[in-house]
C-alpha atoms as a PDB file:
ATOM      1  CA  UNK A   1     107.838-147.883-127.458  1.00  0.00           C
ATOM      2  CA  UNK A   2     109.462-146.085-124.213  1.00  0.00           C
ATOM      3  CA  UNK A   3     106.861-147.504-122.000  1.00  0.00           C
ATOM      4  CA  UNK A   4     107.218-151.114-123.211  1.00  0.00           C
ATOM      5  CA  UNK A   5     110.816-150.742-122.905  1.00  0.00           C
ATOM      6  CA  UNK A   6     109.784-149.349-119.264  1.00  0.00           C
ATOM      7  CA  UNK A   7     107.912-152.191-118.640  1.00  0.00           C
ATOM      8  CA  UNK A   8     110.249-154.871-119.413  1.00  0.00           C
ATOM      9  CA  UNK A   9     113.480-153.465-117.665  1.00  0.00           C
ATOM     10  CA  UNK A  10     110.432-153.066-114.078  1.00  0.00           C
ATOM     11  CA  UNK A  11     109.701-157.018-114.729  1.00  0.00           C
ATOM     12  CA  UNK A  12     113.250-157.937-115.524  1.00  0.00           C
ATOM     13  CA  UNK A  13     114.461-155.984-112.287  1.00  0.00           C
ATOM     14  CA  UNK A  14     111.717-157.772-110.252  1.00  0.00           C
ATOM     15  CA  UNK A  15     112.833-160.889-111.770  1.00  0.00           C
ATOM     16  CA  UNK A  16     116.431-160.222-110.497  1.00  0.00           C
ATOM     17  CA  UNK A  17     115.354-159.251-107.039  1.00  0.00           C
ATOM     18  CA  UNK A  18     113.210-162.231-106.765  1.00  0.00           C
ATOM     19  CA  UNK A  19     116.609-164.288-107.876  1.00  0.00           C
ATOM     20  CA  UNK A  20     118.641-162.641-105.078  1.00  0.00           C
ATOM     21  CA  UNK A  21     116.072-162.797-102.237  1.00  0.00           C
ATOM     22  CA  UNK A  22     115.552-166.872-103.500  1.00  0.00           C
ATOM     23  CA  UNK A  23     119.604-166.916-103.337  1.00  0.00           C
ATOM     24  CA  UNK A  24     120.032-165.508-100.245  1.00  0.00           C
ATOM     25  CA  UNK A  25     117.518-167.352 -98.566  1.00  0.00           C
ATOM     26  CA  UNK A  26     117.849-170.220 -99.853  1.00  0.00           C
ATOM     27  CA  UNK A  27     120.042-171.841 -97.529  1.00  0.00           C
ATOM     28  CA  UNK A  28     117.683-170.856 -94.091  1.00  0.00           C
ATOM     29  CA  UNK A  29     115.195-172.537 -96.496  1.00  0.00           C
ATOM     30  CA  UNK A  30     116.415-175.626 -97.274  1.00  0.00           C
ATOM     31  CA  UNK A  31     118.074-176.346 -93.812  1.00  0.00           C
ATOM     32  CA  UNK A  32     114.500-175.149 -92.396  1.00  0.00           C
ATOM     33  CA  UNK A  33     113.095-177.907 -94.773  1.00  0.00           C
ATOM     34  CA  UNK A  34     115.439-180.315 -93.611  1.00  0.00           C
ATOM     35  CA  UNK A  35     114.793-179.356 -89.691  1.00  0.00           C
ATOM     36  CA  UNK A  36     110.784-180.188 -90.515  1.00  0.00           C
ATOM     37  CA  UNK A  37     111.240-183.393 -92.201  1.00  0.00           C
ATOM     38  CA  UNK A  38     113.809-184.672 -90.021  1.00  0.00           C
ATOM     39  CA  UNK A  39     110.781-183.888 -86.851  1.00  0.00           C
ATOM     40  CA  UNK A  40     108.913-185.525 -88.652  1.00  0.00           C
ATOM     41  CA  UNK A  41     111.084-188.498 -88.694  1.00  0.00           C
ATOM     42  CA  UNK A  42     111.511-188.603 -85.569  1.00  0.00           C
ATOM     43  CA  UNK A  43     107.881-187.848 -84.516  1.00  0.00           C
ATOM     44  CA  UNK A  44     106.814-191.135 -86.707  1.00  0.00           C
ATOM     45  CA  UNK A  45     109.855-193.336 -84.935  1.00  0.00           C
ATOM     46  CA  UNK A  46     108.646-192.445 -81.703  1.00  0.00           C
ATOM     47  CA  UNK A  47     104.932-193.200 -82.365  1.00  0.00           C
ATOM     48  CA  UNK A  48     105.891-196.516 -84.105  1.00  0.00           C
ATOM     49  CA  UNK A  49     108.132-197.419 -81.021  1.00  0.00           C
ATOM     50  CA  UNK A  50     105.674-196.541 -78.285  1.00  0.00           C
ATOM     51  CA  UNK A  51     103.335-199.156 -80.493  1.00  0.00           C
ATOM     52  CA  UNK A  52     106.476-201.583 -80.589  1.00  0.00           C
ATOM     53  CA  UNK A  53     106.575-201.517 -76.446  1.00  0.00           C
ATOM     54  CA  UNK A  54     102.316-201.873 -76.179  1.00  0.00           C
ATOM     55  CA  UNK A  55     103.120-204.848 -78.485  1.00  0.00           C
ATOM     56  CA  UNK A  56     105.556-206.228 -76.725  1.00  0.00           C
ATOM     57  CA  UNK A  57     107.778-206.152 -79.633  1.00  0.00           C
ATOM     58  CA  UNK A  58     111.136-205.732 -78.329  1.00  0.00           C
ATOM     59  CA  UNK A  59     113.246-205.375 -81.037  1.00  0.00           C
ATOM     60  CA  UNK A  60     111.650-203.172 -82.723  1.00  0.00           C
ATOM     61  CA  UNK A  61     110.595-200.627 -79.691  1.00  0.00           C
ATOM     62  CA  UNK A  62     114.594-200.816 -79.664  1.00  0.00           C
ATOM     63  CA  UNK A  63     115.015-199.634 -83.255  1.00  0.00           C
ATOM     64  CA  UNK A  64     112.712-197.198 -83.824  1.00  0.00           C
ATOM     65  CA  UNK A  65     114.332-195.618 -80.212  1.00  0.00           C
ATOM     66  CA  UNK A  66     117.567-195.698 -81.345  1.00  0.00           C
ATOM     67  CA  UNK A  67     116.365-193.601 -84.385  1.00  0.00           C
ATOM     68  CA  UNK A  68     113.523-191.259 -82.296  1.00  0.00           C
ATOM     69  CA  UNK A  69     116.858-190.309 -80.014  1.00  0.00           C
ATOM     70  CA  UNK A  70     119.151-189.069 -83.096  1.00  0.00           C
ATOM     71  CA  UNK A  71     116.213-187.706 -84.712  1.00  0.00           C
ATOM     72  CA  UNK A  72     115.015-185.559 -81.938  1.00  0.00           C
ATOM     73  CA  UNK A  73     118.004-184.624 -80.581  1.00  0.00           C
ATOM     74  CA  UNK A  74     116.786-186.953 -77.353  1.00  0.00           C
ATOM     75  CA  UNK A  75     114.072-185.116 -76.536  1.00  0.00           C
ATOM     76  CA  UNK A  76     112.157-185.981 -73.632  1.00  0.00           C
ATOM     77  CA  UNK A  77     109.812-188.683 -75.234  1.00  0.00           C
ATOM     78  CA  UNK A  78     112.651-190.022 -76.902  1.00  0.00           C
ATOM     79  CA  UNK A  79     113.932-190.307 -73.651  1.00  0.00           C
ATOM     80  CA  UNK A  80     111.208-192.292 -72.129  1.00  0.00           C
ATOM     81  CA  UNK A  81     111.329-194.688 -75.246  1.00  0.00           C
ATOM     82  CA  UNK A  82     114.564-195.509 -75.060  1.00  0.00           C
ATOM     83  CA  UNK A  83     113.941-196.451 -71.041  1.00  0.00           C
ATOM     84  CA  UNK A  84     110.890-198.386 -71.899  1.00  0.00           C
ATOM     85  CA  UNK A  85     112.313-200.455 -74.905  1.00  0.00           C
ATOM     86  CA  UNK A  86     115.234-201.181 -73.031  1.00  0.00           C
ATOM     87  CA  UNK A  87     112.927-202.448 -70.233  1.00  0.00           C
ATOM     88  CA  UNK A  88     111.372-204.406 -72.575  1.00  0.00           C
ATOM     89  CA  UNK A  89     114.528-205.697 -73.993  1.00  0.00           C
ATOM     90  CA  UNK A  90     115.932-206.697 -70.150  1.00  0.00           C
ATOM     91  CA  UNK A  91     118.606-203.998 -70.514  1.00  0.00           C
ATOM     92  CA  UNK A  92     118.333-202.605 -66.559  1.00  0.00           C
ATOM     93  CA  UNK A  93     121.375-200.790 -67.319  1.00  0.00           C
ATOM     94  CA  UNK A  94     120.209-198.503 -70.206  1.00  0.00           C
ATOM     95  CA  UNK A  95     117.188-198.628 -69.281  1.00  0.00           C
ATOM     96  CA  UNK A  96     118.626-196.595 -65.532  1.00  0.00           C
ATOM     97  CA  UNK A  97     120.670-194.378 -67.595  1.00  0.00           C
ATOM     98  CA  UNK A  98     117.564-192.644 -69.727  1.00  0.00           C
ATOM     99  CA  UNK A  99     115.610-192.364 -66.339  1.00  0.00           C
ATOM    100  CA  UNK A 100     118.772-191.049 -64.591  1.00  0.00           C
ATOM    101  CA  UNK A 101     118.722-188.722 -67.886  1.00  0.00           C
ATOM    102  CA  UNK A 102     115.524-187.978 -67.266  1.00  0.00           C
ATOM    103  CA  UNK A 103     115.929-186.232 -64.089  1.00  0.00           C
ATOM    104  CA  UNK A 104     117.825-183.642 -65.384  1.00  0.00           C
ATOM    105  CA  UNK A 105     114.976-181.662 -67.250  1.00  0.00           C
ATOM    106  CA  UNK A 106     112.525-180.566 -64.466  1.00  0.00           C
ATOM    107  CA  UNK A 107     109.837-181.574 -67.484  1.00  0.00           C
ATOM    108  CA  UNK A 108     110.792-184.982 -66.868  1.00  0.00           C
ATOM    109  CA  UNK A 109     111.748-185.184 -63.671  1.00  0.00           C
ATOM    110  CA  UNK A 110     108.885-187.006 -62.012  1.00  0.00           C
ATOM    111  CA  UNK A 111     108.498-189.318 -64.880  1.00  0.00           C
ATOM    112  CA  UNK A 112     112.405-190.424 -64.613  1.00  0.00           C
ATOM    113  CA  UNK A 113     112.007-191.028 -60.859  1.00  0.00           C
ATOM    114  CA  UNK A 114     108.701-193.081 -61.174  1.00  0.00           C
ATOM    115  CA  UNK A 115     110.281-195.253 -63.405  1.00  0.00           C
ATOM    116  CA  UNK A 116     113.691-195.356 -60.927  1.00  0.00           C
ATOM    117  CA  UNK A 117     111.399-196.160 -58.436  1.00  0.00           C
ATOM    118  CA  UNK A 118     109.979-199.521 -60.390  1.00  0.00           C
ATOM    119  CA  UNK A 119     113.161-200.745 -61.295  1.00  0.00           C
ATOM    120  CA  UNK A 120     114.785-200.304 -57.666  1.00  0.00           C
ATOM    121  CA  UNK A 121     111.494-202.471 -56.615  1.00  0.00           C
ATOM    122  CA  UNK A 122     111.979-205.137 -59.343  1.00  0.00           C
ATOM    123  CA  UNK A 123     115.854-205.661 -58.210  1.00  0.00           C
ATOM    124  CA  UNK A 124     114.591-205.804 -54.501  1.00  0.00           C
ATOM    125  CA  UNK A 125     115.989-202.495 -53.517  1.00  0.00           C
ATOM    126  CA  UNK A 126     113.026-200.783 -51.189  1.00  0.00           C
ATOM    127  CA  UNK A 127     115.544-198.478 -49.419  1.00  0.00           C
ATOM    128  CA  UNK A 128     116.632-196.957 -52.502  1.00  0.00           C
ATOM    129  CA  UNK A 129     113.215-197.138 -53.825  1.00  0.00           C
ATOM    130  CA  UNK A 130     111.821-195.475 -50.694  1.00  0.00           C
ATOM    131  CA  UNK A 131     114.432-192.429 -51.407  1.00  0.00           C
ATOM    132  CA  UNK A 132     113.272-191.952 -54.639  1.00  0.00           C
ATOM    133  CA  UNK A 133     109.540-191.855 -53.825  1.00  0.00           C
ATOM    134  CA  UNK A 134     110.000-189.462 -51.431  1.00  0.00           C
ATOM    135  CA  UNK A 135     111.449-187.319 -53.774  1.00  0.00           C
ATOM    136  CA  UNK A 136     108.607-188.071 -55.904  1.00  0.00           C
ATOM    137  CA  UNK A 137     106.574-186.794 -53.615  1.00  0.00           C
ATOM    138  CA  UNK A 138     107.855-183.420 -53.039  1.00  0.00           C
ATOM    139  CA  UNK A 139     107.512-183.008 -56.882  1.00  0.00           C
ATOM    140  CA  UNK A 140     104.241-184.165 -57.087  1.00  0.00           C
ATOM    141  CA  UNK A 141     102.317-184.614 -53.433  1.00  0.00           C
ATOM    142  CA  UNK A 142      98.701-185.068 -54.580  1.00  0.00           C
ATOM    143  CA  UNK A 143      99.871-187.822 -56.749  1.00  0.00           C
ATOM    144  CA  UNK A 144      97.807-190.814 -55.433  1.00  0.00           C
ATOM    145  CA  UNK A 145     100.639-193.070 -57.357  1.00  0.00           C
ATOM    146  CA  UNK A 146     103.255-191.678 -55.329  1.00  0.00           C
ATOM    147  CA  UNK A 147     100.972-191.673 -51.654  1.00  0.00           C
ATOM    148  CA  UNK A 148     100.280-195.182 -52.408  1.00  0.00           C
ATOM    149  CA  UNK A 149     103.801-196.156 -53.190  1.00  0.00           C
ATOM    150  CA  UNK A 150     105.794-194.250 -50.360  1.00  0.00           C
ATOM    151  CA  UNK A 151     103.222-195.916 -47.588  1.00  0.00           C
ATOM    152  CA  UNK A 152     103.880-199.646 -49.335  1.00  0.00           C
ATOM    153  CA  UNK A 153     107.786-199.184 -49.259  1.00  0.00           C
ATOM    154  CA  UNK A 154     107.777-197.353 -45.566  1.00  0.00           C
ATOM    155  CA  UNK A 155     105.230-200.760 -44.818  1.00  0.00           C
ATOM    156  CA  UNK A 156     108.163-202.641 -46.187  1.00  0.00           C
ATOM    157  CA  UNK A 157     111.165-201.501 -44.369  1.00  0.00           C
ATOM    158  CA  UNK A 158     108.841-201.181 -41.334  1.00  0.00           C
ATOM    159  CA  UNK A 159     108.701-197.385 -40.564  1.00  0.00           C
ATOM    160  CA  UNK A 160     105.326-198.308 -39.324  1.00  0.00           C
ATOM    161  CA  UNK A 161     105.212-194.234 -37.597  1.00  0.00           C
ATOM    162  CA  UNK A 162     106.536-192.551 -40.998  1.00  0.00           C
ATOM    163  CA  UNK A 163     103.572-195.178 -42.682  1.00  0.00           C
ATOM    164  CA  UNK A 164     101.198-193.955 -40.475  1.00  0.00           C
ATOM    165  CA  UNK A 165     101.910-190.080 -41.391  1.00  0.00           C
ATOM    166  CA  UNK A 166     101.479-190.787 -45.138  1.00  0.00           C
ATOM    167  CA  UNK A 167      98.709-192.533 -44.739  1.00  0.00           C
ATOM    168  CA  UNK A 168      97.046-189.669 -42.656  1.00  0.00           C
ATOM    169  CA  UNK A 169      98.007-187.107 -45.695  1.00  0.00           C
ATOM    170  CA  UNK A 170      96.704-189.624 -48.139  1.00  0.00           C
ATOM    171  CA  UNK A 171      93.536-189.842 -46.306  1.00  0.00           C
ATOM    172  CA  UNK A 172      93.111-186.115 -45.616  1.00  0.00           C
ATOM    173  CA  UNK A 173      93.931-185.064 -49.210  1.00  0.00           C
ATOM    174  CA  UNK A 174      91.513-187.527 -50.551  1.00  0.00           C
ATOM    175  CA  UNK A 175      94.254-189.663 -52.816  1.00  0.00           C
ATOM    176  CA  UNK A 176      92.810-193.088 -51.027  1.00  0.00           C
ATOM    177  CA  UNK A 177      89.023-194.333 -50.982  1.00  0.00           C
ATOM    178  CA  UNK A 178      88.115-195.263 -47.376  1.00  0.00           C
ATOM    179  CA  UNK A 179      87.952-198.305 -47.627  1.00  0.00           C
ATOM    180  CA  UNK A 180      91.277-198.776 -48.301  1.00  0.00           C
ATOM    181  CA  UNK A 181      92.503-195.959 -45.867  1.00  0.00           C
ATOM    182  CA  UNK A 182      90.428-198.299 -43.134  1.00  0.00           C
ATOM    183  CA  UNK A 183      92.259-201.641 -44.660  1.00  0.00           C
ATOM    184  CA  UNK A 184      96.010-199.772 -44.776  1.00  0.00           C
ATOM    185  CA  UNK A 185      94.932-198.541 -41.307  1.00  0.00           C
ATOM    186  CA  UNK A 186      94.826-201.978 -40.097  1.00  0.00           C
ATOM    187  CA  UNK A 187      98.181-202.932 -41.600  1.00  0.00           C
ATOM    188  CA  UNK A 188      99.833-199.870 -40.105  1.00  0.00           C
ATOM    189  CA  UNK A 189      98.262-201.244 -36.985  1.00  0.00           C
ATOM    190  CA  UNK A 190      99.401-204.859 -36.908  1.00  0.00           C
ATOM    191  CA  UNK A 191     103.011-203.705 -37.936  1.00  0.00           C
ATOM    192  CA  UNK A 192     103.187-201.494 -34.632  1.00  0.00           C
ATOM    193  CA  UNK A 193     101.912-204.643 -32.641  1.00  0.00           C
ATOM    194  CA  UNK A 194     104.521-206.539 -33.838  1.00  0.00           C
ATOM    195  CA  UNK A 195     106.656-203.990 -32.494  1.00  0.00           C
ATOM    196  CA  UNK A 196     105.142-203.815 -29.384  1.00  0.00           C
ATOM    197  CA  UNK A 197     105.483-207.465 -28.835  1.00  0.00           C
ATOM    198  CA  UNK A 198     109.220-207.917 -30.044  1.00  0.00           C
ATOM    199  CA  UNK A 199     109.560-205.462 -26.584  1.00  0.00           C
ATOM    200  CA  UNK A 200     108.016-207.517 -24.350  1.00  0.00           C
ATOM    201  CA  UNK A 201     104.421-205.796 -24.339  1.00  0.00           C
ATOM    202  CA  UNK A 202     102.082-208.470 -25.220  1.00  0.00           C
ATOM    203  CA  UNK A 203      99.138-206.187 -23.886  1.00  0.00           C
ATOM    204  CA  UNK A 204      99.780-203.350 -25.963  1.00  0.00           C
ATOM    205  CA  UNK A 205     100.329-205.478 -29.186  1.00  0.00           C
ATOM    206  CA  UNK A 206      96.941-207.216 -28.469  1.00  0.00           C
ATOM    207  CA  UNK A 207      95.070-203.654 -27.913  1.00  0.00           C
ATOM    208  CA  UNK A 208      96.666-202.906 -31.396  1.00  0.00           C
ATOM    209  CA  UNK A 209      95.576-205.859 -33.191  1.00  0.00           C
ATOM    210  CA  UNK A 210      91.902-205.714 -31.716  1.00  0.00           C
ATOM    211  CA  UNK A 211      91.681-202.270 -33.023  1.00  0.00           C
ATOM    212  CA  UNK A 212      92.956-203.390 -36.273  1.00  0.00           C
ATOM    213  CA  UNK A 213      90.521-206.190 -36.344  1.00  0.00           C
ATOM    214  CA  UNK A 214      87.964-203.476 -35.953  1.00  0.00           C
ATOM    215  CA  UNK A 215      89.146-201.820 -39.184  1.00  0.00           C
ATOM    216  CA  UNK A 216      89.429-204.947 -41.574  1.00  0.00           C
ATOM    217  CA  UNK A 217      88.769-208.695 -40.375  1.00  0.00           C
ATOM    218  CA  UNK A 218      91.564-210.909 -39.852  1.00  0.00           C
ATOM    219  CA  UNK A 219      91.211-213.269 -42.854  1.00  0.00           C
ATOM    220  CA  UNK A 220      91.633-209.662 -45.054  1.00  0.00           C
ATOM    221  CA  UNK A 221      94.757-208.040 -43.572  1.00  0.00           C
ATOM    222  CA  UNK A 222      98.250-209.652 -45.130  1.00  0.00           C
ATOM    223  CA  UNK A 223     100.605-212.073 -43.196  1.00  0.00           C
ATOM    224  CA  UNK A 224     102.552-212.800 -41.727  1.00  0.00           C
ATOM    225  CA  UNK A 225     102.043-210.020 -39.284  1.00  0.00           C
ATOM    226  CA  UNK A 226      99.117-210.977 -37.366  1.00  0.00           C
ATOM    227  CA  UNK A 227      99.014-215.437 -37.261  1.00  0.00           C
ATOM    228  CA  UNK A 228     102.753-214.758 -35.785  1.00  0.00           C
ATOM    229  CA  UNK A 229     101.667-212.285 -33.307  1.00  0.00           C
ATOM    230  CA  UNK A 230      98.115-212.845 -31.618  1.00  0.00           C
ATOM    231  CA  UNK A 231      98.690-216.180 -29.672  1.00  0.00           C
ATOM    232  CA  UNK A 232     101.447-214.606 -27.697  1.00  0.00           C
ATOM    233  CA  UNK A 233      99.720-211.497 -26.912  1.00  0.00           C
ATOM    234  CA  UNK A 234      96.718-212.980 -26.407  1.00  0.00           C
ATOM    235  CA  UNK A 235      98.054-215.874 -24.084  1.00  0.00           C
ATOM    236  CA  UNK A 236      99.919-213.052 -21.985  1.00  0.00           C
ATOM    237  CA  UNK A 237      97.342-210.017 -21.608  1.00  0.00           C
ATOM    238  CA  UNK A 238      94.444-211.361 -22.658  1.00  0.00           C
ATOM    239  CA  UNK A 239      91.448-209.763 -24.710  1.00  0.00           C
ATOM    240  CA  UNK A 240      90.056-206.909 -23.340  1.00  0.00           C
ATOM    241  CA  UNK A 241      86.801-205.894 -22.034  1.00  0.00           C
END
């Protein structure tokens, strides 16, 4: 009779303990539940609103943004979301301020200044475009997105010496086929000809272009560069032997 009595005051005690363990930890429990279903959440908004912006559906890339940023806290994908649905939606504005957000998490960094970079090109900004990619490029300098990129925009604006550089590195580091290092060769080419010949020097600008001719044929290298430039030069100095 003592033992059974034993035995039921041990399993009543280890019922108690278990009740005061479950009450103290109760709380962390249920706010740890909480913390995993509200990831959860916000994992599932954020895959539904990358779907929304491959769809093309604005308004709801928009939505589920809205709720992937208070779910996670705007986390870095929730970040890029909320740039791309308010791309999508034609907001430049908010779209700017989630890259510009972006930048300051070194995670994220090159993704926020790619994405700078595209929307300083769509509003016809290269200068501030050209800034960004060259930050880009310090992040990230055997990225053939960002070598291809900084030698378009230098191209652009004309820093035909700066073009040439990057073009070099591109080559050297293998982040360009040759074929296009021969054909972006050519352009840097006819862009210092048409330097040469806004000074006066007709026969350097037509030793320029006939080397650039050597690297891709006229009817492949962009205008207006070249149709402007080779009558001039070639009336003046002539071609050479």
């Amino acid at each position: 009779m003592l033992i059974a009595a034993l035995v039921l005051l041990g399993a009543i005690l280890a019922a108690l303990a278990r009740l005061i363990v479950m009450a103290l930890r109760g709380p962390r429990l249920f706010a740890e539940l909480r913390r995993r279903r509200k990831r959860r959440q916000g994992e599932l908004s954020l895959v539904r609103g990358l779907v929304a912006v491959a769809a093309g559906d604005a308004k709801d890339a928009k939505r589920q943004a809205i709720a992937a940023e208070g779910l996670t806290d705007g986390s870095p994908l929730a970040l890029l979301l909320a740039a791309q649905a308010a791309q999508l939606n034609g907001d430049t504005a908010a779209a700017e301020r989630a890259y510009n957000l972006m930048l300051t998490d070194d995670e994220t960094r090159f993704l926020g200044l790619r994405g700078l970079i595209v929307l300083a090109q769509r509003q016809g900004d290269s200068t501030t475009a050209l800034s960004l990619a060259r930050e880009a490029q310090a992040l990230r300098p055997g990225a053939p997105w960002v070598a291809s990129e900084l030698f378009g925009l230098q191209a652009a604006l004309g820093e035909w010496h700066a073009a040439e550089e990057t073009l070099v590195g591109a080559v050297r580091h293998k982040l360009i086929d040759h074929a296009q290092g021969r054909h972006n060769r050519a352009v840097v080419l006819i862009g210092r000809a048409d330097e040469a010949l806004a000074k006066g020097d007709n026969r350097e600008a037509l030793g320029l272009m006939e080397t650039a001719h050597t690297l891709a044929p006229i009817s492949r290298l962009p205008p207006p560069a070249w149709p402007a430039c080779w009558p001039a030069a070639a009336r003046s100095g002539g071609p050479r032997s």
